[in-house]
N, C-alpha and C. Protein backbone atom coordinates (compact mmCIF):
# COMPACT_ATOMS: atom_id res chain seq x y z
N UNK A 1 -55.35 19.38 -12.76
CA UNK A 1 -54.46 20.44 -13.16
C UNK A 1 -54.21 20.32 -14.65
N UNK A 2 -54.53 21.52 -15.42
CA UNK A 2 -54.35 21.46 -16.45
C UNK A 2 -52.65 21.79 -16.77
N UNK A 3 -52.18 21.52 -17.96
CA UNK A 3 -50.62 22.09 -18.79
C UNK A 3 -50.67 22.12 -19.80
N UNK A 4 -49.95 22.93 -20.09
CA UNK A 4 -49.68 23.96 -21.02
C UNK A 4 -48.88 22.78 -22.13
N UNK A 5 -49.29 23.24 -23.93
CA UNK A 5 -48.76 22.53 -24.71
C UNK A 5 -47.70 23.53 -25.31
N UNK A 6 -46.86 23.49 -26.19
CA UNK A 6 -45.82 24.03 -26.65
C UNK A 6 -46.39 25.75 -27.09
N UNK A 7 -47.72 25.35 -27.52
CA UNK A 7 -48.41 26.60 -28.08
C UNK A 7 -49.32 27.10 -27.06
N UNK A 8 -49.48 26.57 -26.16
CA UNK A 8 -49.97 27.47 -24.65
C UNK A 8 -49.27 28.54 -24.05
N UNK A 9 -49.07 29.73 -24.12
CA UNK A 9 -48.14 30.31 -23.68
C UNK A 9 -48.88 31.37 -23.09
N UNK A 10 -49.56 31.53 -21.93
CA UNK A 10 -50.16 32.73 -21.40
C UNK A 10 -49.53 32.69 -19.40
N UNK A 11 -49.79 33.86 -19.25
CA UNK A 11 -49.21 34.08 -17.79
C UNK A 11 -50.08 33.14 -16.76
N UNK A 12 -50.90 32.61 -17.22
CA UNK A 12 -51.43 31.61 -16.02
C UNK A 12 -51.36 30.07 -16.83
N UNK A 13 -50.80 29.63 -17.63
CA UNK A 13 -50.41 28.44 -18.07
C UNK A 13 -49.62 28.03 -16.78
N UNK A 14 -49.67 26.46 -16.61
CA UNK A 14 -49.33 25.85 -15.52
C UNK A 14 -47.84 25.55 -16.02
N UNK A 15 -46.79 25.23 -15.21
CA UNK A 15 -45.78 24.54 -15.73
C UNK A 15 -45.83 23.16 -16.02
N UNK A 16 -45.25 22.69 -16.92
CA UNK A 16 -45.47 21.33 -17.58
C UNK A 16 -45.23 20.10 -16.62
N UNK A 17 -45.91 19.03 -16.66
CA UNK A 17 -45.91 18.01 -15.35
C UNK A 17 -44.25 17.40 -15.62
N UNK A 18 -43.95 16.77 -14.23
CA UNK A 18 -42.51 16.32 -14.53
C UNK A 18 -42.06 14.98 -14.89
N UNK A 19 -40.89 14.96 -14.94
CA UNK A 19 -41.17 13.43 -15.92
C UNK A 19 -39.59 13.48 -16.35
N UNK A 20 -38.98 12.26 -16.74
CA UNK A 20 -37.76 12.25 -17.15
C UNK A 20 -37.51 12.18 -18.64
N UNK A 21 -36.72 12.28 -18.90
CA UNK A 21 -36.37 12.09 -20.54
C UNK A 21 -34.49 11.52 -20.28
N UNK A 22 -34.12 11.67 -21.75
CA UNK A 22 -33.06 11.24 -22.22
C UNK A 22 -31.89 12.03 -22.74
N UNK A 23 -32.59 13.11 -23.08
CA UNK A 23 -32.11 14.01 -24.12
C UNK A 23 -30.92 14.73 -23.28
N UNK A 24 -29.77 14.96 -24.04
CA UNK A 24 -28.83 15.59 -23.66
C UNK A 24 -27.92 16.37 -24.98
N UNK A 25 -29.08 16.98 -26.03
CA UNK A 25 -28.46 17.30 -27.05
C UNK A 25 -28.36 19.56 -26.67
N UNK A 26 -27.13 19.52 -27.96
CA UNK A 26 -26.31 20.64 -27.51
C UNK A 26 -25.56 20.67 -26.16
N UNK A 27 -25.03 19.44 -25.38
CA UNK A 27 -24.46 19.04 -24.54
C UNK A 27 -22.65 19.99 -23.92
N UNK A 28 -22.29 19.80 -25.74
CA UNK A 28 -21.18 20.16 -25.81
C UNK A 28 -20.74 21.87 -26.01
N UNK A 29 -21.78 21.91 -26.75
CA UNK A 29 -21.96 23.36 -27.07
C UNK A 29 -22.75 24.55 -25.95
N UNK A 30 -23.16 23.64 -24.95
CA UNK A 30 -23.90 24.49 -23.73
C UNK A 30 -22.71 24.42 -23.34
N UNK A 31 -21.88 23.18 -22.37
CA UNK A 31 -20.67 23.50 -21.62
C UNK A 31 -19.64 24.46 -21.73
N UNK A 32 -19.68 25.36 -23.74
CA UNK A 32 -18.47 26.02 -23.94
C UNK A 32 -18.92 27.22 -23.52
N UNK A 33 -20.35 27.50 -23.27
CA UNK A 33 -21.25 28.82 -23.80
C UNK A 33 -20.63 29.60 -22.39
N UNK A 34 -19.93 30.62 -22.62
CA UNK A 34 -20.32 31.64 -21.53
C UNK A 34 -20.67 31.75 -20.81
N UNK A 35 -20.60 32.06 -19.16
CA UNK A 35 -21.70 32.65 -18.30
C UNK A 35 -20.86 33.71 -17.27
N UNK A 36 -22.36 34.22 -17.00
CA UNK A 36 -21.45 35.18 -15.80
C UNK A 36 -20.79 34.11 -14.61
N UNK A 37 -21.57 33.67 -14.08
CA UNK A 37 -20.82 32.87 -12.78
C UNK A 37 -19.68 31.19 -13.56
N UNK A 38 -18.53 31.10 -13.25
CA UNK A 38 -17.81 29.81 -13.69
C UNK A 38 -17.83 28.92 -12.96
N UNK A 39 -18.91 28.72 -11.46
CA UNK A 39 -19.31 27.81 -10.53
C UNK A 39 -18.82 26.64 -11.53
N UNK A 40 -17.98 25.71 -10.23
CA UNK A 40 -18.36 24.14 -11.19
C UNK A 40 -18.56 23.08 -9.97
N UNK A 41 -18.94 21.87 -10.55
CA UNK A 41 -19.64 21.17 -9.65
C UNK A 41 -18.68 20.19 -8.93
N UNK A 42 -18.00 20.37 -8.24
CA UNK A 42 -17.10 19.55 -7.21
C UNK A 42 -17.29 18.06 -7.04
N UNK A 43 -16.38 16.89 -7.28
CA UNK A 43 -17.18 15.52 -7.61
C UNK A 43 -17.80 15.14 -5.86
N UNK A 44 -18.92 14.60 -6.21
CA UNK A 44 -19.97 14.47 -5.16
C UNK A 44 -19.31 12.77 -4.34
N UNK A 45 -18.42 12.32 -5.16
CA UNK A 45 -17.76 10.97 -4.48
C UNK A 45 -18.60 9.93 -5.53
N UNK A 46 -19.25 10.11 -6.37
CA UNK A 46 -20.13 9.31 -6.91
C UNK A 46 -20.31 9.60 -8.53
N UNK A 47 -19.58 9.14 -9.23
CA UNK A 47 -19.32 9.55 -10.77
C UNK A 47 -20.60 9.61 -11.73
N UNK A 48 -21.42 8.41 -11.25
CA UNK A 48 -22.94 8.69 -12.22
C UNK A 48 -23.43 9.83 -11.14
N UNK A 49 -23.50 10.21 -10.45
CA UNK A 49 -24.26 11.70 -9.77
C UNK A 49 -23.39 12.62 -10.46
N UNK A 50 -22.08 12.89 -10.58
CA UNK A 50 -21.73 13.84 -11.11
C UNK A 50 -21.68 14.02 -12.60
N UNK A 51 -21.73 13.12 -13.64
CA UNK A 51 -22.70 13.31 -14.71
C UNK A 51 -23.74 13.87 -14.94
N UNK A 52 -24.48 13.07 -13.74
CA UNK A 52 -26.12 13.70 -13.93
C UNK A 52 -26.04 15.21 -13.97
N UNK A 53 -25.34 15.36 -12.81
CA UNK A 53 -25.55 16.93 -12.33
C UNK A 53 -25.21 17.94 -13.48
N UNK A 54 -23.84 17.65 -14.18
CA UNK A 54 -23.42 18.11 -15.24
C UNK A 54 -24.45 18.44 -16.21
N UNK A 55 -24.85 17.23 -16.66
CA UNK A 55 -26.17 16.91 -18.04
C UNK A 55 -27.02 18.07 -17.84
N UNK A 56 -27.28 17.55 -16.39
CA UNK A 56 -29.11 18.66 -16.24
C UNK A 56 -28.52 20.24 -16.59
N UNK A 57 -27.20 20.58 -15.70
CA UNK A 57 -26.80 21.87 -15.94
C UNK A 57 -27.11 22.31 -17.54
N UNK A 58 -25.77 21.58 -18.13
CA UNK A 58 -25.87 21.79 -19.60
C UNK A 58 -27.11 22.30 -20.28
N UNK A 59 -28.01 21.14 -20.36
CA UNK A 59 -29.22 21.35 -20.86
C UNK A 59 -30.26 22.83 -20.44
N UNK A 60 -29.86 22.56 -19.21
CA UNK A 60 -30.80 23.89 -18.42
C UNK A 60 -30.15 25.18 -18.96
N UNK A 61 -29.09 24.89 -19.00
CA UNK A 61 -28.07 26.36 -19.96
C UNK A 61 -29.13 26.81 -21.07
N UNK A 62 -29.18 25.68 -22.15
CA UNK A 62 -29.63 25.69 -23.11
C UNK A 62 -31.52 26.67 -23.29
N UNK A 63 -31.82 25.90 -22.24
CA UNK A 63 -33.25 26.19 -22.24
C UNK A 63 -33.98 27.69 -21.27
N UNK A 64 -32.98 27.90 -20.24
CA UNK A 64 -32.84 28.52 -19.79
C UNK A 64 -32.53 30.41 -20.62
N UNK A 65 -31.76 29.94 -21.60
CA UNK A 65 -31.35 30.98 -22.34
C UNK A 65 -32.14 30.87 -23.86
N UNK A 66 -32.23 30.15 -24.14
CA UNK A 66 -33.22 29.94 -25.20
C UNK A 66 -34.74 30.38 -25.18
N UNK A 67 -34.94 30.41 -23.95
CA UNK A 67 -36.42 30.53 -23.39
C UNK A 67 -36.39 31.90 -22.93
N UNK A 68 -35.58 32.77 -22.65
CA UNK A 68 -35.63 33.80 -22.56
C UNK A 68 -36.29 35.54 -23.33
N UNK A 69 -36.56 34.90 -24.95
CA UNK A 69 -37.23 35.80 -24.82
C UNK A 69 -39.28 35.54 -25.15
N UNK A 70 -39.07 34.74 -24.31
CA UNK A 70 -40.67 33.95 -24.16
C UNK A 70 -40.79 34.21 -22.60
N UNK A 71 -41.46 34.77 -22.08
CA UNK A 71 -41.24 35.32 -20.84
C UNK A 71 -42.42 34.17 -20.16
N UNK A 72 -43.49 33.62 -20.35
CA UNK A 72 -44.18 32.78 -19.80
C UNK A 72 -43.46 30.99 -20.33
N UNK A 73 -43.16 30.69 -20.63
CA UNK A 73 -42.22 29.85 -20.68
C UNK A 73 -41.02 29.89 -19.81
N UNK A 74 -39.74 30.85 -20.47
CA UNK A 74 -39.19 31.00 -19.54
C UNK A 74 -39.28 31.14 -18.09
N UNK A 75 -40.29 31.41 -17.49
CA UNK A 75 -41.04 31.60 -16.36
C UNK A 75 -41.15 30.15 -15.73
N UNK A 76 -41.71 29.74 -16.57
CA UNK A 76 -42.02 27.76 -16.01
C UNK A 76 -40.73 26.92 -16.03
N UNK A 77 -39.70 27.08 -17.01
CA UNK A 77 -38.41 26.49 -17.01
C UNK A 77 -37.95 27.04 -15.66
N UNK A 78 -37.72 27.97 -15.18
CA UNK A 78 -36.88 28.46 -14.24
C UNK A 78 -37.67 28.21 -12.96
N UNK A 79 -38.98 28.11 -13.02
CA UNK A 79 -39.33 27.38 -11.88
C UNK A 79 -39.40 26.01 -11.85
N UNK A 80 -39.24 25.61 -12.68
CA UNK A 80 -39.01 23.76 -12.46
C UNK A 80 -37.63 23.22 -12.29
N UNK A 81 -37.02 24.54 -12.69
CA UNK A 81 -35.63 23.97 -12.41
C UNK A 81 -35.15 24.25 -11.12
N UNK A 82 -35.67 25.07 -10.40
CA UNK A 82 -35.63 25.97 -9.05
C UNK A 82 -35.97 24.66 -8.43
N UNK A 83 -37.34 24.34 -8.48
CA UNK A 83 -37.87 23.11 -7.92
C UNK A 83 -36.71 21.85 -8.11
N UNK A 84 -36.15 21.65 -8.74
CA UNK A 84 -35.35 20.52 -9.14
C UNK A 84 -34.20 20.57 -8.66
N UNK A 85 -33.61 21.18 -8.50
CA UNK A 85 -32.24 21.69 -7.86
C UNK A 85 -32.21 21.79 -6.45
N UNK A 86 -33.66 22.48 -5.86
CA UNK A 86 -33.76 22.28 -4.36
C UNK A 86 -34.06 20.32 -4.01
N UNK A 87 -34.44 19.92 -5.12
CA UNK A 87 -34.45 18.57 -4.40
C UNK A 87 -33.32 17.62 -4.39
N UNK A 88 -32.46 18.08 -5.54
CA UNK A 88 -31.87 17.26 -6.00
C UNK A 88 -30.43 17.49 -4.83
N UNK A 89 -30.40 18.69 -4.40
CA UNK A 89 -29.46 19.13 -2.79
C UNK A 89 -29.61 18.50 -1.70
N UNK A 90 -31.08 18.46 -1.71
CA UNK A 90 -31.76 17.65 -0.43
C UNK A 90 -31.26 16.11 -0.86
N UNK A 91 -31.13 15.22 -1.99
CA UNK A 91 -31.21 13.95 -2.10
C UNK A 91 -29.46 13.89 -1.96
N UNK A 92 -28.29 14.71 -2.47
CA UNK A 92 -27.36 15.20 -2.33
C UNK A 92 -26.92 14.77 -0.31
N UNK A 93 -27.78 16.01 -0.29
CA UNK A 93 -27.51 16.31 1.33
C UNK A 93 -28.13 14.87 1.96
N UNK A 94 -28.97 13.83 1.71
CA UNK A 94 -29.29 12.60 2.55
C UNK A 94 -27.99 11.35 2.43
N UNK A 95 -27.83 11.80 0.81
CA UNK A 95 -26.90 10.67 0.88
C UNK A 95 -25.05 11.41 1.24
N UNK A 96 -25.16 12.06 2.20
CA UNK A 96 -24.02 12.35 2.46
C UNK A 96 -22.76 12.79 1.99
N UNK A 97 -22.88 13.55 0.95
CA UNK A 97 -22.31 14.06 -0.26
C UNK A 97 -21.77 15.42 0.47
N UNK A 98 -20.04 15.46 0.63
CA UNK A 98 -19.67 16.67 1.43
C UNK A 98 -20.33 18.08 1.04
N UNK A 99 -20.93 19.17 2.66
CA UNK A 99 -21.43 20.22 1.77
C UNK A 99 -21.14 21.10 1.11
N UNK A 100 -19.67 20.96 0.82
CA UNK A 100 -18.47 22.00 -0.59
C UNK A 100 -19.16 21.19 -1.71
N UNK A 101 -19.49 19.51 -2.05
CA UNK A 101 -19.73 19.52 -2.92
C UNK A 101 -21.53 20.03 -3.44
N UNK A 102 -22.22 20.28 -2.37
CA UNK A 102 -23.35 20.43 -2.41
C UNK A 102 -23.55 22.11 -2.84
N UNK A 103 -22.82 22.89 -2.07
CA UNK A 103 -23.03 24.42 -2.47
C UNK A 103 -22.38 24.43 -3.86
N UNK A 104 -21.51 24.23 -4.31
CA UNK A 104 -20.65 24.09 -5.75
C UNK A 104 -22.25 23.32 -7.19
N UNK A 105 -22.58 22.67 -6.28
CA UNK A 105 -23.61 22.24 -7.29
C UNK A 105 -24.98 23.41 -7.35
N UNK A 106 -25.57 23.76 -6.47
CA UNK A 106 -26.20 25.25 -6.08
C UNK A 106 -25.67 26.28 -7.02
N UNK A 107 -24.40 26.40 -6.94
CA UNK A 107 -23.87 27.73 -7.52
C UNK A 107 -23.64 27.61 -8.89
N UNK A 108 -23.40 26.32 -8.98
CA UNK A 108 -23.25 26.22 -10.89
C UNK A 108 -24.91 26.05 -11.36
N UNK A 109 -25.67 25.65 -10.50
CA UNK A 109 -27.02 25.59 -11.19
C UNK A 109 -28.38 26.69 -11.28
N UNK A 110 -27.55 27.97 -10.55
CA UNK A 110 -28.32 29.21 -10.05
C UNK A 110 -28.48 29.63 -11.69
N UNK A 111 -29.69 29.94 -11.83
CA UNK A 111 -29.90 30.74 -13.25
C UNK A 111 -29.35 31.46 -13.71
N UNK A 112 -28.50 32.36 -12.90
CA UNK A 112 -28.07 33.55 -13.65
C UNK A 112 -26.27 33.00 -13.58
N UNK A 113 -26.07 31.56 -13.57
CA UNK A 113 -24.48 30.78 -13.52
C UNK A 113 -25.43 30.57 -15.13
N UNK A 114 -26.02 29.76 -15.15
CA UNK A 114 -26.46 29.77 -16.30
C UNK A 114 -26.79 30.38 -17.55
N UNK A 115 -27.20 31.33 -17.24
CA UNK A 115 -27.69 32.47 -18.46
C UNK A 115 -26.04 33.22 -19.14
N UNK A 116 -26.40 33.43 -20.54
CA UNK A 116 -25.43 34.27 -20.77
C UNK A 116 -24.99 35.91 -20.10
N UNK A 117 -23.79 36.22 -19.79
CA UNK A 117 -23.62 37.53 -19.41
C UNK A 117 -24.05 38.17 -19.83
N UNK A 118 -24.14 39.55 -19.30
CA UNK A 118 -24.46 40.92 -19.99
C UNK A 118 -24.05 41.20 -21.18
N UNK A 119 -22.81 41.13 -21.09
CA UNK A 119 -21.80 41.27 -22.68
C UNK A 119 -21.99 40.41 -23.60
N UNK A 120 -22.26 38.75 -23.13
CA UNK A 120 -22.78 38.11 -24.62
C UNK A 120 -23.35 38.63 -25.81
N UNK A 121 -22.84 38.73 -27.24
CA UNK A 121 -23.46 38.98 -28.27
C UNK A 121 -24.74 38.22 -28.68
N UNK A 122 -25.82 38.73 -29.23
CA UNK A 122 -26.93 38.41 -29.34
C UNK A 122 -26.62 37.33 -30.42
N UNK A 123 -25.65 37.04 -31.59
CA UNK A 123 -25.17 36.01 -32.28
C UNK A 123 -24.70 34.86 -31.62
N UNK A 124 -23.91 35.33 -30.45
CA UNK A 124 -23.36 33.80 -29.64
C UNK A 124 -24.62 33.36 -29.18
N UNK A 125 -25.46 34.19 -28.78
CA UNK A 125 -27.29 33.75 -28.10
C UNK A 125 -27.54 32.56 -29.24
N UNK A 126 -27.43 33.68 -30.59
CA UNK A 126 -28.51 32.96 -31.39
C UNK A 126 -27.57 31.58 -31.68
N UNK A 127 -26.64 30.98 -32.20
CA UNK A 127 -26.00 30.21 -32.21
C UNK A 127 -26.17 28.96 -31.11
N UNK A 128 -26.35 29.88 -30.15
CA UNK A 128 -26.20 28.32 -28.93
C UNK A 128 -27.73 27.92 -29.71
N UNK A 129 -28.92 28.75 -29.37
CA UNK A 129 -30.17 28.28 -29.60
C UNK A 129 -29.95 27.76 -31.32
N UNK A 130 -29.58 28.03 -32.42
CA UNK A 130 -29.55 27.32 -33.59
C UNK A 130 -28.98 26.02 -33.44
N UNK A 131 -28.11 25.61 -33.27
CA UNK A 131 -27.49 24.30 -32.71
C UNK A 131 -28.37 23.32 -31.58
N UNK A 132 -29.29 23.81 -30.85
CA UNK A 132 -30.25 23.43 -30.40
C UNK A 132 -32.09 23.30 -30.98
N UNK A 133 -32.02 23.48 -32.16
CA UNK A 133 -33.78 23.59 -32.59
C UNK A 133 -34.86 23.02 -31.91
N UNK A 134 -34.61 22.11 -31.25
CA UNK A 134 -35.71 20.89 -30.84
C UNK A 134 -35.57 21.45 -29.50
N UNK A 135 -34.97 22.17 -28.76
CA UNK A 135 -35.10 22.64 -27.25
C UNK A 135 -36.31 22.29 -26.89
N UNK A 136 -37.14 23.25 -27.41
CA UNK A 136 -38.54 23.54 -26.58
C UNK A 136 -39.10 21.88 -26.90
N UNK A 137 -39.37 21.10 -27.90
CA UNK A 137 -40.01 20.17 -28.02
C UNK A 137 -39.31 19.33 -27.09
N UNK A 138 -38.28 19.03 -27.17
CA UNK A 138 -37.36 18.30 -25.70
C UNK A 138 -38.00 18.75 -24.64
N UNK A 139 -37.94 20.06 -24.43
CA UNK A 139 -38.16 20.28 -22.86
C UNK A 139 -39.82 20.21 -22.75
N UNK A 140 -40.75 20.13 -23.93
CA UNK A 140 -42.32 20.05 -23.30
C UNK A 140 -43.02 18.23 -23.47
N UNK A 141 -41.55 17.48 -24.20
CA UNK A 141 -41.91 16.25 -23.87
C UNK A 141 -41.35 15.52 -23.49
N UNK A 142 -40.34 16.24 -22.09
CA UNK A 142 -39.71 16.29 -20.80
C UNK A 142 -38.31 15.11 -21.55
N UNK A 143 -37.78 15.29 -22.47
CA UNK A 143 -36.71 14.38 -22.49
C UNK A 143 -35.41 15.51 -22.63
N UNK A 144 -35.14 14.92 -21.39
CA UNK A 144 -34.58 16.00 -19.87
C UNK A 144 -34.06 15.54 -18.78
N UNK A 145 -32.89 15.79 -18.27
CA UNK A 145 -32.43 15.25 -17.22
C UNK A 145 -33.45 15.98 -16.23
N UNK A 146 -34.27 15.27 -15.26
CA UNK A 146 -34.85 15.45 -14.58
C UNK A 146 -34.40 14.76 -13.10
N UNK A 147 -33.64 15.82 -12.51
CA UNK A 147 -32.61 15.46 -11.17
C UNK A 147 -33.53 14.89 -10.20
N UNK A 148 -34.79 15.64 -9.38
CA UNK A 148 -35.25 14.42 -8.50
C UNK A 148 -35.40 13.15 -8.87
N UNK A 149 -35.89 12.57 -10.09
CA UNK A 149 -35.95 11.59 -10.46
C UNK A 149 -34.72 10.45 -10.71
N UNK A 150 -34.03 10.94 -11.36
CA UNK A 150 -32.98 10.55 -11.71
C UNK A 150 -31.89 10.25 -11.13
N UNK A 151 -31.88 11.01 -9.76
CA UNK A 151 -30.06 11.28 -8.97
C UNK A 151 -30.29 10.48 -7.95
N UNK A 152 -31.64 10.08 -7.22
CA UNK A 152 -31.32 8.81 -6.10
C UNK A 152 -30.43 7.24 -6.84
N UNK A 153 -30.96 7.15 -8.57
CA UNK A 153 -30.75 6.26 -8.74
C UNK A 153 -29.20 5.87 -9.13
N UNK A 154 -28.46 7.18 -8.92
CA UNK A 154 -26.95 6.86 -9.13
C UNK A 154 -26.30 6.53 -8.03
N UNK A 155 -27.35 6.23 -6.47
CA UNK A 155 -26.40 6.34 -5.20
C UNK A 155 -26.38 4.82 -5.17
N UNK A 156 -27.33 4.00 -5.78
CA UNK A 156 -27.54 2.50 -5.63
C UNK A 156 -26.59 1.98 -5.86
């Protein structure tokens, strides 16, 4: 399977392989940003899981809306995060994590909890993404909260 490099950008580019990173920059400035849905993530009983969960949100804010007007990109972010979120429920849902706190994490991590509203000004857009420059290079050399990976290891 081939993937796509930062400058690959066509409708059959693969989404980028997965992998964890570190990165949790524009952290602060994703959490203030707007959205239509104010879902928040209910503590899971387990304080490093509910970090994690937080982080990945944040970031996914970032990239999620940043990537938006790249429509084959954006395309691959939102399916890896789709992918990531369904697992990271399932690892959620094994280790017994009540399911209020499990739908609350679903609902804050649905794309469009994420994306800016309708009404957002195209300046608050550009702002979140200026305060973020390195997005895309973060997210294509995956330093990234990457929840399957990452969230079994907060139940240890």
């Amino acid at each position: 399977m081939t993937h796509p490099t930062p400058t690959a950008r066509g409708p059959s580019a693969s989404p980028p392989p997965r992998g964890e990173g570190m990165g949790v920059g524009g952290f602060l400035l994703a959490l203030a940003f707007t959205t239509q849905a104010t879902a928040q993530v209910i503590p899971t009983g387990t304080p490093a899981a509910d970090i994690l969960l937080s982080q990945a949100i944040a970031e996914h804010r970032v990239f999620l809306t940043c990537s938006a007007l790249d429509p084959a990109i954006h395309a691959q972010i939102l399916t890896n995060w789709q992918r990531d979120t369904t697992a990271a429920a399932a690892i959620l849902a094994a280790q017994d994590v009540p399911d209020e706190a499990i739908a609350a994490f679903t609902a804050a991590a649905k794309p469009e909890a994420l994306l800016p509203a309708p009404d957002t000004s195209f300046e608050d857009v550009r702002q979140l993404c200026d305060a973020n420059p390195d997005w895309q290079q973060r997210y294509f050399q995956l330093n990234l909260t990457v929840l399957d990976l990452k969230l079994p290891g907060t139940f240890e």
